[in-house]
PDB file of N, CA and C in Angstrom:
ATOM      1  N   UNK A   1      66.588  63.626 109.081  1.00  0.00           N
ATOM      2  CA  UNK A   1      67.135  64.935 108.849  1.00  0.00           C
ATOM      3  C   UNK A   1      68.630  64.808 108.554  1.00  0.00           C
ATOM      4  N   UNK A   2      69.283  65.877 107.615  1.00  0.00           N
ATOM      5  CA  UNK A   2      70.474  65.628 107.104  1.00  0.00           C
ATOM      6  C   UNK A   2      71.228  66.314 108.128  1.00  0.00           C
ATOM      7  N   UNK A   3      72.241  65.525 108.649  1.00  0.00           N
ATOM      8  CA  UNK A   3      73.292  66.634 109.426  1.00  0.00           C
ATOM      9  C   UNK A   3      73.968  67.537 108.830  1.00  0.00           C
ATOM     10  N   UNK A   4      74.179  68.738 109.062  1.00  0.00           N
ATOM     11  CA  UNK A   4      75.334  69.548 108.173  1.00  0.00           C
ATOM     12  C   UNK A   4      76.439  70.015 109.090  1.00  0.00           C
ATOM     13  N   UNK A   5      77.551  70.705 108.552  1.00  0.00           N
ATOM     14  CA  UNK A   5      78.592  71.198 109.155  1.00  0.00           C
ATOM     15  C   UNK A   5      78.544  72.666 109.167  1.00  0.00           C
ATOM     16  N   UNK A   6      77.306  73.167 109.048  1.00  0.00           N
ATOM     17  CA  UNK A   6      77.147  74.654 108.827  1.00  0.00           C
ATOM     18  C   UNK A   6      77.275  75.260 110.195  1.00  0.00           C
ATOM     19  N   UNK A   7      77.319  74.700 111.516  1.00  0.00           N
ATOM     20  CA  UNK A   7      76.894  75.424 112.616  1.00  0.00           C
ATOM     21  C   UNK A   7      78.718  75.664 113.129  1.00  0.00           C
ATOM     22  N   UNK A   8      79.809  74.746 112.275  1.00  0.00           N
ATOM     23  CA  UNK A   8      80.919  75.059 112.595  1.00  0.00           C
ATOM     24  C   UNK A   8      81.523  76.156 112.315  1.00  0.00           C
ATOM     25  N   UNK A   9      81.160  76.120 111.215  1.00  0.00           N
ATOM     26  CA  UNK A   9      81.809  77.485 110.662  1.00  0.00           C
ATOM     27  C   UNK A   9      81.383  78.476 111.052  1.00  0.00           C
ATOM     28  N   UNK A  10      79.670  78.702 111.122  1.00  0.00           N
ATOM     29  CA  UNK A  10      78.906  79.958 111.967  1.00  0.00           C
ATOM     30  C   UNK A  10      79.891  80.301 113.472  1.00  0.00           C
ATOM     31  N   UNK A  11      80.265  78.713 114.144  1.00  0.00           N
ATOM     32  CA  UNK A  11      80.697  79.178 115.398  1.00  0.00           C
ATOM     33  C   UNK A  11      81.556  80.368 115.344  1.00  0.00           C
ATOM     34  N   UNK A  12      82.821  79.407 114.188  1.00  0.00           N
ATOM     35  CA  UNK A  12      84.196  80.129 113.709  1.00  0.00           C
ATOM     36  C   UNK A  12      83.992  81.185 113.591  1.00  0.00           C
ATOM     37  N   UNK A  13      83.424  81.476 112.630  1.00  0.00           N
ATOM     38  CA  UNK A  13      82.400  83.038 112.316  1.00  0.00           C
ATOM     39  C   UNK A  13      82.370  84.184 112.754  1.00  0.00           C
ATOM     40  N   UNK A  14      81.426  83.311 113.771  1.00  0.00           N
ATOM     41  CA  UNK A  14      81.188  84.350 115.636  1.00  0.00           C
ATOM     42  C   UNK A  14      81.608  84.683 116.277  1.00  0.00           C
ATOM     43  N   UNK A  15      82.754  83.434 116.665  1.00  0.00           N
ATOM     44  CA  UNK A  15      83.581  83.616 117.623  1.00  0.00           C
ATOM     45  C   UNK A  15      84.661  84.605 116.890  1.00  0.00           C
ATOM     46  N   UNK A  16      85.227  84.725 115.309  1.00  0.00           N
ATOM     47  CA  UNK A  16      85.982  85.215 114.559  1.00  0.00           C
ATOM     48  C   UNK A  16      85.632  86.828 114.603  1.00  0.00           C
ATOM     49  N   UNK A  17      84.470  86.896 114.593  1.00  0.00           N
ATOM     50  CA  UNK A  17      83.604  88.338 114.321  1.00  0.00           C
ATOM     51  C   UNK A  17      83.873  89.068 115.541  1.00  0.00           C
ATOM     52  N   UNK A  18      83.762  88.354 116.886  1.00  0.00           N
ATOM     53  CA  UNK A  18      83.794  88.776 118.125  1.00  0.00           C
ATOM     54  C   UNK A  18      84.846  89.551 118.407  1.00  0.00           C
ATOM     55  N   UNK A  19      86.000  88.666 117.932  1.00  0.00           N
ATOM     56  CA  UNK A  19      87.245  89.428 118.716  1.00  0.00           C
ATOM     57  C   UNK A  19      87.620  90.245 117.514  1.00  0.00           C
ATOM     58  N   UNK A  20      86.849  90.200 116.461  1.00  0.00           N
ATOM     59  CA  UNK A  20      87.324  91.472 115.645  1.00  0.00           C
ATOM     60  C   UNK A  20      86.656  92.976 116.341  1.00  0.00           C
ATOM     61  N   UNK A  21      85.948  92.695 116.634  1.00  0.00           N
ATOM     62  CA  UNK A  21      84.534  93.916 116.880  1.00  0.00           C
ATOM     63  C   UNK A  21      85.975  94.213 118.162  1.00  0.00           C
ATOM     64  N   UNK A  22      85.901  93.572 119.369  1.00  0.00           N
ATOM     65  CA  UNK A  22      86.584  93.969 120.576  1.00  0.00           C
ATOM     66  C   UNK A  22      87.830  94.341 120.471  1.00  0.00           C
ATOM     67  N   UNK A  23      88.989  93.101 119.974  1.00  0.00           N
ATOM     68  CA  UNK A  23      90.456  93.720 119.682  1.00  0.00           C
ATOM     69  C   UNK A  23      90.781  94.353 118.625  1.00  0.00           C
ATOM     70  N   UNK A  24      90.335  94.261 117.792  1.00  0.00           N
ATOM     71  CA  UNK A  24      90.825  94.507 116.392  1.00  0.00           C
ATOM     72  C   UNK A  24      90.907  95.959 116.306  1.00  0.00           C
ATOM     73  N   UNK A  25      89.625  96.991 117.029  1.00  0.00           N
ATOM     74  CA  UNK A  25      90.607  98.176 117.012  1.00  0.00           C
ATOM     75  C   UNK A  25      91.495  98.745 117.739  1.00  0.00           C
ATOM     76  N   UNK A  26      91.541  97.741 118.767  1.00  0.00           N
ATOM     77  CA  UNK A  26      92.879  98.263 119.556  1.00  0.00           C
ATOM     78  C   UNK A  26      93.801  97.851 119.027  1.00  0.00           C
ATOM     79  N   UNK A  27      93.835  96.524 118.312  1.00  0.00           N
ATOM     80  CA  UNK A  27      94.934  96.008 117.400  1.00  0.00           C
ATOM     81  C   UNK A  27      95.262  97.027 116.382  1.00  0.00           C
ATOM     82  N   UNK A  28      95.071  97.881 115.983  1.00  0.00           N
ATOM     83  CA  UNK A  28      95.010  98.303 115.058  1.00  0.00           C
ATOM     84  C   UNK A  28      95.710 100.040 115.449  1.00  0.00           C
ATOM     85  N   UNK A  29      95.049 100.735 116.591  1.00  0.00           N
ATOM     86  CA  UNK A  29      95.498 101.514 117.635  1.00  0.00           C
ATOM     87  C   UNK A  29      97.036 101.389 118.002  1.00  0.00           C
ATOM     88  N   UNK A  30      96.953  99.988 118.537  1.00  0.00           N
ATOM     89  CA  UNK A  30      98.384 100.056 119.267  1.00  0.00           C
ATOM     90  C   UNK A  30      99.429  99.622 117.797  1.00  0.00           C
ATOM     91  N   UNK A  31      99.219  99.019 117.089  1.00  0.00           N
ATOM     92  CA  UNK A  31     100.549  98.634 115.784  1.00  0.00           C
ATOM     93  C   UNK A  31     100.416  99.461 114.975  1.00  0.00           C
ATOM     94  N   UNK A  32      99.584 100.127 114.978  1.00  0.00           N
ATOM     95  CA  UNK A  32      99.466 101.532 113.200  1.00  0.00           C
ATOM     96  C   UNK A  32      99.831 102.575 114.138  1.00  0.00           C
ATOM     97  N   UNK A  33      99.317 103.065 115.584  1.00  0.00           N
ATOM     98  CA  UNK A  33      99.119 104.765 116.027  1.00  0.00           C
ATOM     99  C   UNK A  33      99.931 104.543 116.843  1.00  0.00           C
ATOM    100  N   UNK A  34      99.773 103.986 118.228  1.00  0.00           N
ATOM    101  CA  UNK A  34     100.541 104.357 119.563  1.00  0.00           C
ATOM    102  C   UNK A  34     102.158 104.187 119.217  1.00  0.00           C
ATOM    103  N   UNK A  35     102.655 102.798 118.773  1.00  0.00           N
ATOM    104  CA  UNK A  35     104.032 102.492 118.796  1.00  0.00           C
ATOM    105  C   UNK A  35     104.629 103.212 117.922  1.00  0.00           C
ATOM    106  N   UNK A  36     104.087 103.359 116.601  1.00  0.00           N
ATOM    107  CA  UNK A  36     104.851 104.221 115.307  1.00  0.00           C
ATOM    108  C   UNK A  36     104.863 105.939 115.772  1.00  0.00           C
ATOM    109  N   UNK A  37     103.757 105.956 116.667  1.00  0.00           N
ATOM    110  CA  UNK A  37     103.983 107.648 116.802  1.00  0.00           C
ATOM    111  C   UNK A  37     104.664 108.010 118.425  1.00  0.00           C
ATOM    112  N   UNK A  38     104.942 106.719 119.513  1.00  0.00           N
ATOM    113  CA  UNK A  38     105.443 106.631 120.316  1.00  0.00           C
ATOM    114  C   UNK A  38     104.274 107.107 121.528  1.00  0.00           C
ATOM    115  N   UNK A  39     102.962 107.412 121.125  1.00  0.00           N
ATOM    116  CA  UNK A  39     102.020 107.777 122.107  1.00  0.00           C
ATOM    117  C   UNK A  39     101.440 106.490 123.247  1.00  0.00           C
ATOM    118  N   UNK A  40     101.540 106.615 124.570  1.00  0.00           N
ATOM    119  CA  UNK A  40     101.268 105.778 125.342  1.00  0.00           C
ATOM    120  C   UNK A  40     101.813 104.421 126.206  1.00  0.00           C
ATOM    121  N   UNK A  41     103.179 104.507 124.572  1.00  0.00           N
ATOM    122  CA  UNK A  41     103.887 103.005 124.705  1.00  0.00           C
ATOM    123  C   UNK A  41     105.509 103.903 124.153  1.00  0.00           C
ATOM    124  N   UNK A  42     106.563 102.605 124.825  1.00  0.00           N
ATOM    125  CA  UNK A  42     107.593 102.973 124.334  1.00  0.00           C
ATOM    126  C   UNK A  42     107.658 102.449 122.677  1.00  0.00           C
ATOM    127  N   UNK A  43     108.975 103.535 122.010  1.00  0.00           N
ATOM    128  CA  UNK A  43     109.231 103.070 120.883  1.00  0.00           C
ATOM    129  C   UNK A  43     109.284 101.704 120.221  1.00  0.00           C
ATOM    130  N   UNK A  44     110.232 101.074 121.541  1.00  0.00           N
ATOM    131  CA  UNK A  44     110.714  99.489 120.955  1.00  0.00           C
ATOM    132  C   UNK A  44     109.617  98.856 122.060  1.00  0.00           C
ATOM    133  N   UNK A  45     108.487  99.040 122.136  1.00  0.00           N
ATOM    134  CA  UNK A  45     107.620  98.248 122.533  1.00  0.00           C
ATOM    135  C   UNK A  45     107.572  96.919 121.395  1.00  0.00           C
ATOM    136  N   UNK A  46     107.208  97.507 120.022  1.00  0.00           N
ATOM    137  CA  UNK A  46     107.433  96.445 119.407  1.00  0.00           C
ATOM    138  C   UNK A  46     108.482  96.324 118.234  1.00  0.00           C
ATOM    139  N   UNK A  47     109.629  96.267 119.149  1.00  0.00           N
ATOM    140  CA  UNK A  47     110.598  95.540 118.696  1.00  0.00           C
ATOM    141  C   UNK A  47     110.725  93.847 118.581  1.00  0.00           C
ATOM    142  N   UNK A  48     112.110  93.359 117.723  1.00  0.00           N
ATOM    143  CA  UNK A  48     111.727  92.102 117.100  1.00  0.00           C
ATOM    144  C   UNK A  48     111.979  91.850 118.277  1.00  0.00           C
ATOM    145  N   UNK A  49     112.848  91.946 119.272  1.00  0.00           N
ATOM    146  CA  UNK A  49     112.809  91.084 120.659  1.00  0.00           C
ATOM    147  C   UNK A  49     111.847  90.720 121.565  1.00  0.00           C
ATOM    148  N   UNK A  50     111.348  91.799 121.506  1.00  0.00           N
ATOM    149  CA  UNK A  50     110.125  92.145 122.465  1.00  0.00           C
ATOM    150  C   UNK A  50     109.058  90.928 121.807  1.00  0.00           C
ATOM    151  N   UNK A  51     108.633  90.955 120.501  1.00  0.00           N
ATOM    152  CA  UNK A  51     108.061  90.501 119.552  1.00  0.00           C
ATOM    153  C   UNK A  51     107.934  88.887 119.854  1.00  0.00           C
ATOM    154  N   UNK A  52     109.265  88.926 119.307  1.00  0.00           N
ATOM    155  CA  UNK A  52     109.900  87.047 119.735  1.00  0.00           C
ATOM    156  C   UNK A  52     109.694  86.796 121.041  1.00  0.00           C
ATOM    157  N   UNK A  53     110.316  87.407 122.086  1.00  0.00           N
ATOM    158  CA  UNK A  53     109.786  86.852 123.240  1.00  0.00           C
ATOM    159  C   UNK A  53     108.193  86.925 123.914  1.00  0.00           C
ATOM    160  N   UNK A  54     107.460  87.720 123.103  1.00  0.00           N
ATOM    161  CA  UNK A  54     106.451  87.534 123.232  1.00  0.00           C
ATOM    162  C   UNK A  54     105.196  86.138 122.680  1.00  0.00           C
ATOM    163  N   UNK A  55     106.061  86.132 121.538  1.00  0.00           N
ATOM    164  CA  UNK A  55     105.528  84.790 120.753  1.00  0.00           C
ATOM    165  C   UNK A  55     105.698  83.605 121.236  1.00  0.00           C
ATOM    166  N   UNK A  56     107.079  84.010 122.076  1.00  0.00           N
ATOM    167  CA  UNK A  56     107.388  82.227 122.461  1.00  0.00           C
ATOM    168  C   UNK A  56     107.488  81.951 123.917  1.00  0.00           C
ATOM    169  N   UNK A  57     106.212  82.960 124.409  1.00  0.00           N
ATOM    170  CA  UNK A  57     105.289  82.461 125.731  1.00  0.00           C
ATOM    171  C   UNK A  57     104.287  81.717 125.594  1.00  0.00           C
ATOM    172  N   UNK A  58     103.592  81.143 126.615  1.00  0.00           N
ATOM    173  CA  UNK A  58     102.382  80.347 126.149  1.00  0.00           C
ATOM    174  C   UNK A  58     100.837  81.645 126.188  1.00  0.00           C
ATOM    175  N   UNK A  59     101.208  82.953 126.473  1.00  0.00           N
ATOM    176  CA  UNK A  59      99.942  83.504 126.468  1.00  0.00           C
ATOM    177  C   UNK A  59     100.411  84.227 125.358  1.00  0.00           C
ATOM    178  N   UNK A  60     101.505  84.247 124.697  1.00  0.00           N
ATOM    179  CA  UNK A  60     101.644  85.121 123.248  1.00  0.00           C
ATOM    180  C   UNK A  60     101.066  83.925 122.229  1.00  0.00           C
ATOM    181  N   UNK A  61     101.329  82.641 122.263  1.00  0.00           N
ATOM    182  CA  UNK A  61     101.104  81.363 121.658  1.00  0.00           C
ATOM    183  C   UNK A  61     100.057  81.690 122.018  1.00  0.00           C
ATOM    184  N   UNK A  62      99.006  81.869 122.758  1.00  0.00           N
ATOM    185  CA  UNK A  62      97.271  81.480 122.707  1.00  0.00           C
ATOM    186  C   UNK A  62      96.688  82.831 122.127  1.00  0.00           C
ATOM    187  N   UNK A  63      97.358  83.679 122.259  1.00  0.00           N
ATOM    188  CA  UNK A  63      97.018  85.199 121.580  1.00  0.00           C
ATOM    189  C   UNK A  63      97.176  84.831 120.182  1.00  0.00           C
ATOM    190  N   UNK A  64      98.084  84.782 119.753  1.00  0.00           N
ATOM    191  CA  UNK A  64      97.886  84.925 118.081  1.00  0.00           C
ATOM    192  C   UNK A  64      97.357  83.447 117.516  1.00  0.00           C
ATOM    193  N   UNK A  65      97.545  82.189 118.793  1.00  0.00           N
ATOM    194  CA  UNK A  65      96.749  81.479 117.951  1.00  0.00           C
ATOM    195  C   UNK A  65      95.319  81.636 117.811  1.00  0.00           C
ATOM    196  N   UNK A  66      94.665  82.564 118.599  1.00  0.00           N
ATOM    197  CA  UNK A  66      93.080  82.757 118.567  1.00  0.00           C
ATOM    198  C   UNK A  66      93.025  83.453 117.651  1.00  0.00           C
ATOM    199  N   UNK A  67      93.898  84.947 117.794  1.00  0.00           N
ATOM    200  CA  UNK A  67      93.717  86.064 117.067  1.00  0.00           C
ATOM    201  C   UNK A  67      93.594  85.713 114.968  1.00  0.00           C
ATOM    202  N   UNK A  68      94.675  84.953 115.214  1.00  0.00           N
ATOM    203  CA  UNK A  68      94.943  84.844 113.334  1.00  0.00           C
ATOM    204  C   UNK A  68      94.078  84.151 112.916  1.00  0.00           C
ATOM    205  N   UNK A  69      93.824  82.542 113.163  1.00  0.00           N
ATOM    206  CA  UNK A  69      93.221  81.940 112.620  1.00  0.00           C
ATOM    207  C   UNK A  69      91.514  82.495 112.810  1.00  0.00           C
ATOM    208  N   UNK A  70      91.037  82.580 113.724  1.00  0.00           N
ATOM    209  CA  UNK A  70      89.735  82.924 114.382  1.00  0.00           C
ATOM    210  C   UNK A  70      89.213  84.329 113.055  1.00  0.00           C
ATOM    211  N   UNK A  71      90.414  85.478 113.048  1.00  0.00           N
ATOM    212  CA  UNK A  71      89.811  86.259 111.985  1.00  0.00           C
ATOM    213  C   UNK A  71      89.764  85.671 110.597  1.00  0.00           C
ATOM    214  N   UNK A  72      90.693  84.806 110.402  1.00  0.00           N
ATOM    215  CA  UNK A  72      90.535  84.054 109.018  1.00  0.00           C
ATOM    216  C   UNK A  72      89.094  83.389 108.441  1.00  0.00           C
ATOM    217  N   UNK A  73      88.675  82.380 109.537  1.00  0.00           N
ATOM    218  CA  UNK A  73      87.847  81.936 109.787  1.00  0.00           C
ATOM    219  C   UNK A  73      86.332  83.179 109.620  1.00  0.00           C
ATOM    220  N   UNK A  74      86.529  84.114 110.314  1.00  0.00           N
ATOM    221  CA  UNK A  74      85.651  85.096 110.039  1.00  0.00           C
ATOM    222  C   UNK A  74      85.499  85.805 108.993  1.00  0.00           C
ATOM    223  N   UNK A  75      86.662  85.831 108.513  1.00  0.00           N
ATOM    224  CA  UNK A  75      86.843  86.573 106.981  1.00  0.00           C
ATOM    225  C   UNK A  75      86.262  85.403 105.676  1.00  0.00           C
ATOM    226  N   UNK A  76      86.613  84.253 105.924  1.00  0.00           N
ATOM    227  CA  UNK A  76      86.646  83.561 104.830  1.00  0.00           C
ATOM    228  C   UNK A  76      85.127  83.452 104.935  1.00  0.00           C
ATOM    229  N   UNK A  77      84.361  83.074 106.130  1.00  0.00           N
ATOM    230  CA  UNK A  77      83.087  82.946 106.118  1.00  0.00           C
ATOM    231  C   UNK A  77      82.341  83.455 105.121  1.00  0.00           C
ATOM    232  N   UNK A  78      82.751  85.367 105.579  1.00  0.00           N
ATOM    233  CA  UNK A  78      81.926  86.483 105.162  1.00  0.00           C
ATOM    234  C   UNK A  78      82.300  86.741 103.647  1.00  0.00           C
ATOM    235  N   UNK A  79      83.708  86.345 103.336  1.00  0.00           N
ATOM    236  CA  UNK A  79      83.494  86.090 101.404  1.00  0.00           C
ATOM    237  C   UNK A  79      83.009  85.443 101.308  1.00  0.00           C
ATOM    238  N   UNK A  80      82.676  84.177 101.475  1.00  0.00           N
ATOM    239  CA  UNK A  80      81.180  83.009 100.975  1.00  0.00           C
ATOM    240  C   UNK A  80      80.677  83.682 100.394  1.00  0.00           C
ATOM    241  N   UNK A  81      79.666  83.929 102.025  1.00  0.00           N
ATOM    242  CA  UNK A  81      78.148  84.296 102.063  1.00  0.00           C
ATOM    243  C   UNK A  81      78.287  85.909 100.839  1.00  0.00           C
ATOM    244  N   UNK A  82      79.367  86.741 100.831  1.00  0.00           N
ATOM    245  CA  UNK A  82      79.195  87.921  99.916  1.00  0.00           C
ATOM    246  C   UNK A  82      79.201  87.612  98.175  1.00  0.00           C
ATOM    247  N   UNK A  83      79.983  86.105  98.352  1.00  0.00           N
ATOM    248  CA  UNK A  83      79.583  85.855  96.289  1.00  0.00           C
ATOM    249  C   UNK A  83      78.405  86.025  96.098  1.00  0.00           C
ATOM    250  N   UNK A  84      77.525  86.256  97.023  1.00  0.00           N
ATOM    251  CA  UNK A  84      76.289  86.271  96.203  1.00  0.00           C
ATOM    252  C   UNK A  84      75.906  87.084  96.091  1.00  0.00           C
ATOM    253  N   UNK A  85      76.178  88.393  96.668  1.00  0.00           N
ATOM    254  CA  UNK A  85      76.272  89.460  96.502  1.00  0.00           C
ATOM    255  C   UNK A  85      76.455  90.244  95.177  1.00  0.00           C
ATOM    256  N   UNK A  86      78.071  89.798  94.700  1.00  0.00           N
ATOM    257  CA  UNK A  86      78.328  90.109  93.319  1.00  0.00           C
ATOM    258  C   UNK A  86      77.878  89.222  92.605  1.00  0.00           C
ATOM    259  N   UNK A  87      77.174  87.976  92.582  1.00  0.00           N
ATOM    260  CA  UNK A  87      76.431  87.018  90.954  1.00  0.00           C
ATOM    261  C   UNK A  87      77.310  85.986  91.101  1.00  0.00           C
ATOM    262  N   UNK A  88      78.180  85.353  92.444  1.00  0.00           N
ATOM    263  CA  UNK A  88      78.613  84.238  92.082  1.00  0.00           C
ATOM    264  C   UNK A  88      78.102  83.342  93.073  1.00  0.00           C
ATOM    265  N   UNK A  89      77.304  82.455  92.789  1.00  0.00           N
ATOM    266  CA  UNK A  89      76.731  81.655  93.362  1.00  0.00           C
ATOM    267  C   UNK A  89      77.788  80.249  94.113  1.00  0.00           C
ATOM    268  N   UNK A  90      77.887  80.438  95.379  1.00  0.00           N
ATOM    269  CA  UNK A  90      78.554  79.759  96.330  1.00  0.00           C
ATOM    270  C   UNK A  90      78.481  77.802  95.857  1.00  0.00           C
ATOM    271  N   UNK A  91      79.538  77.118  95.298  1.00  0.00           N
ATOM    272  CA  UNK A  91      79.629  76.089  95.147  1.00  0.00           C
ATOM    273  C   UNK A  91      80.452  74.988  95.853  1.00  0.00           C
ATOM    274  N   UNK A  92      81.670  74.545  95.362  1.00  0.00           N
ATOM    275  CA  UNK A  92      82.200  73.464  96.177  1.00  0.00           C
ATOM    276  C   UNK A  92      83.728  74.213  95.799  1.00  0.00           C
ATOM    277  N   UNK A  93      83.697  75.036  94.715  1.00  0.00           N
ATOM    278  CA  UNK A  93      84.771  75.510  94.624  1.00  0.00           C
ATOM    279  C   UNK A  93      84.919  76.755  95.222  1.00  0.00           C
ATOM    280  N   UNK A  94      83.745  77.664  95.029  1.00  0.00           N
ATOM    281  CA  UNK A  94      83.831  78.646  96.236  1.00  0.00           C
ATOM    282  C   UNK A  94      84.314  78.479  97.949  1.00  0.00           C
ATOM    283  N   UNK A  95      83.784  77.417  98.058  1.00  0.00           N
ATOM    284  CA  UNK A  95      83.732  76.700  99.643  1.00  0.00           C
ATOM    285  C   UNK A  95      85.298  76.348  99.834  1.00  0.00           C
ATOM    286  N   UNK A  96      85.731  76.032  98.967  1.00  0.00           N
ATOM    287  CA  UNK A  96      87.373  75.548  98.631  1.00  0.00           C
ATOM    288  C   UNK A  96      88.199  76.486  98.864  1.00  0.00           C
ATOM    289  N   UNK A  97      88.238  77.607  98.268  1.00  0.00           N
ATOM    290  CA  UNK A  97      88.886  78.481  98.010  1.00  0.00           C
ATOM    291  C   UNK A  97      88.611  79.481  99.235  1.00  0.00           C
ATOM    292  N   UNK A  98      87.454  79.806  99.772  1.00  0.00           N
ATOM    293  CA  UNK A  98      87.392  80.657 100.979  1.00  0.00           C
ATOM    294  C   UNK A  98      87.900  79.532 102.440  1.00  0.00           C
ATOM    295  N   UNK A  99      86.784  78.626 102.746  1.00  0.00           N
ATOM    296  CA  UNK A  99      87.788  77.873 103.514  1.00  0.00           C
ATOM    297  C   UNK A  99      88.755  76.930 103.766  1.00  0.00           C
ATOM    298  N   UNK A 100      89.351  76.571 102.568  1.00  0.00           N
ATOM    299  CA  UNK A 100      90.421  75.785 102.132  1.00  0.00           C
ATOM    300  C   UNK A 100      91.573  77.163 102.353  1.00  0.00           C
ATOM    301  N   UNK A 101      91.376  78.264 102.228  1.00  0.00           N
ATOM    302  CA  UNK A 101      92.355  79.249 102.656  1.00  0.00           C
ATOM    303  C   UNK A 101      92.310  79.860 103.819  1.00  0.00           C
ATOM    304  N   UNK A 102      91.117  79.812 104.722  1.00  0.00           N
ATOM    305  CA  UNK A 102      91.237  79.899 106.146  1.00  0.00           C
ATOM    306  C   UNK A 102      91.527  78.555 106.846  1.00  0.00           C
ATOM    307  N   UNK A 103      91.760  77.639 106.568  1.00  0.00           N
ATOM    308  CA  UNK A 103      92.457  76.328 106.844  1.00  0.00           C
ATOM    309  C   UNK A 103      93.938  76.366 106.745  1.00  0.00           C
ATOM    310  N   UNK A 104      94.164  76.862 105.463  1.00  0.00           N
ATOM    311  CA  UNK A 104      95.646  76.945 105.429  1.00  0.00           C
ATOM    312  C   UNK A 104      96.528  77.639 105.866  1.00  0.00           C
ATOM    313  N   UNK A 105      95.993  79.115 105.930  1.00  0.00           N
ATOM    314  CA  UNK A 105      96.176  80.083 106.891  1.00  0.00           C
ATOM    315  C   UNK A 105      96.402  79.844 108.512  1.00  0.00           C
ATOM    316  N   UNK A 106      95.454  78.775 109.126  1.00  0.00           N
ATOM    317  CA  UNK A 106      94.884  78.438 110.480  1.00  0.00           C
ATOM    318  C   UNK A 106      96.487  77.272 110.718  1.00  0.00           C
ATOM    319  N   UNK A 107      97.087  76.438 109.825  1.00  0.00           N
ATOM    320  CA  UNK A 107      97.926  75.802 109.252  1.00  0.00           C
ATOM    321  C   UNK A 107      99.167  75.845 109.731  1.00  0.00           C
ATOM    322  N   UNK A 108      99.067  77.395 109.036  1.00  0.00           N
ATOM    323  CA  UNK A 108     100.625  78.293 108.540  1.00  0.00           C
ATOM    324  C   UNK A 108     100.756  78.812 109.738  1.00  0.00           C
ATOM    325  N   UNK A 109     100.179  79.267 110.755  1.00  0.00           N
ATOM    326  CA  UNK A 109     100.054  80.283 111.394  1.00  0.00           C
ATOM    327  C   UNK A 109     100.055  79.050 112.920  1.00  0.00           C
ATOM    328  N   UNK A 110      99.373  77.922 113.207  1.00  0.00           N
ATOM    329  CA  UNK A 110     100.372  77.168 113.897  1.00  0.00           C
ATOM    330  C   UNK A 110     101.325  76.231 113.692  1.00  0.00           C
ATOM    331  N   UNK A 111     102.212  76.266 112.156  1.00  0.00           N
ATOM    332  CA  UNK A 111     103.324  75.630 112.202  1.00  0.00           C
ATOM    333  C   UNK A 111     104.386  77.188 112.356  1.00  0.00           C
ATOM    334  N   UNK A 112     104.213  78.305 112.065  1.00  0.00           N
ATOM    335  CA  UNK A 112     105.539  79.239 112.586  1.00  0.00           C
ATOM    336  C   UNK A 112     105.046  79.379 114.298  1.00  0.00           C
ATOM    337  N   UNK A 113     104.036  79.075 114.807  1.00  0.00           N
ATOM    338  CA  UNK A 113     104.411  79.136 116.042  1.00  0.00           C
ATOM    339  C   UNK A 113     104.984  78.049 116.782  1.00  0.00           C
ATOM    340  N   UNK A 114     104.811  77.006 116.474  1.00  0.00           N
ATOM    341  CA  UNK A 114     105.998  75.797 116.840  1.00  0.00           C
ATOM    342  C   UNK A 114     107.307  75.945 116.405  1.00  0.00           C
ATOM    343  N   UNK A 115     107.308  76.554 114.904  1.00  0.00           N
ATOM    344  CA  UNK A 115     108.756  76.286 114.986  1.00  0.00           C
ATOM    345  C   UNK A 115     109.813  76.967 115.412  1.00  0.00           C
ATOM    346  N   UNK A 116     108.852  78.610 116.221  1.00  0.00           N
ATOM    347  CA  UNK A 116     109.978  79.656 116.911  1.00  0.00           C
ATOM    348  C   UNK A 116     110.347  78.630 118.220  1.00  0.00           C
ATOM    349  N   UNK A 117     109.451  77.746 118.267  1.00  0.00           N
ATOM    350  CA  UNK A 117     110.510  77.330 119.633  1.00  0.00           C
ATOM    351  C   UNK A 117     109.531  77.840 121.156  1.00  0.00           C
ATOM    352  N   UNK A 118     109.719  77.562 122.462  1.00  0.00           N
ATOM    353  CA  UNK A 118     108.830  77.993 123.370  1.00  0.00           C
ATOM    354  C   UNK A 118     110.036  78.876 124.210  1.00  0.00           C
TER     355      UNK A 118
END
């Protein structure tokens, strides 16, 4: 039997899909509604200070490193599997381009968190 690498990406996927379903609308709640309209939270809740020193904890570092890459990973998945949807049949360049950009993304996203510093 041939081994494949398909059950990695499903993980990514899953695990990507998961915390979209759970945080993502509170993510979405607290940075679009509560802070901009001041409901629940103070104004400069997210301010750049607040922001920065949040990033350059180790539970702001494990937050956005799950959060970013993990939805990437989930996103890039679900364009795959949708070329086929519109008539483009999933190849080596499709595969490239969806997760060759949730890679790079996954990348980008822990080299600016090293380089703010801890």
């Amino acid at each position: 039997m041939k081994r494949s690498n398909a059950p990695i990406f499903w993980g990514l996927f899953g695990a990507g899909g998961m915390l979209a379903a759970i945080l993502g609308p509170a993510l979405v709640f607290i940075t679009g509604i509560a802070v901009p309209l001041g409901i629940l939270l103070a104004p400069d809740a997210m301010s750049y200070a607040n922001m920065m020193a949040f990033a350059q904890s180790w539970i702001g570092k494990a937050f956005v490193l799950a959060i970013v890459p993990l939805f990437l990973w989930h996103a890039g998945h679900r364009i795959f599997h949708s070329l086929h949807d519109v008539g483009i049949h999933g190849g080596t360049g499709a595969r490239l381009i969806c997760y060759g950009g949730a890679l790079l993304g996954t990348l980008i996203t822990l080299w600016a968190l090293l380089s703010i510093g801890f």
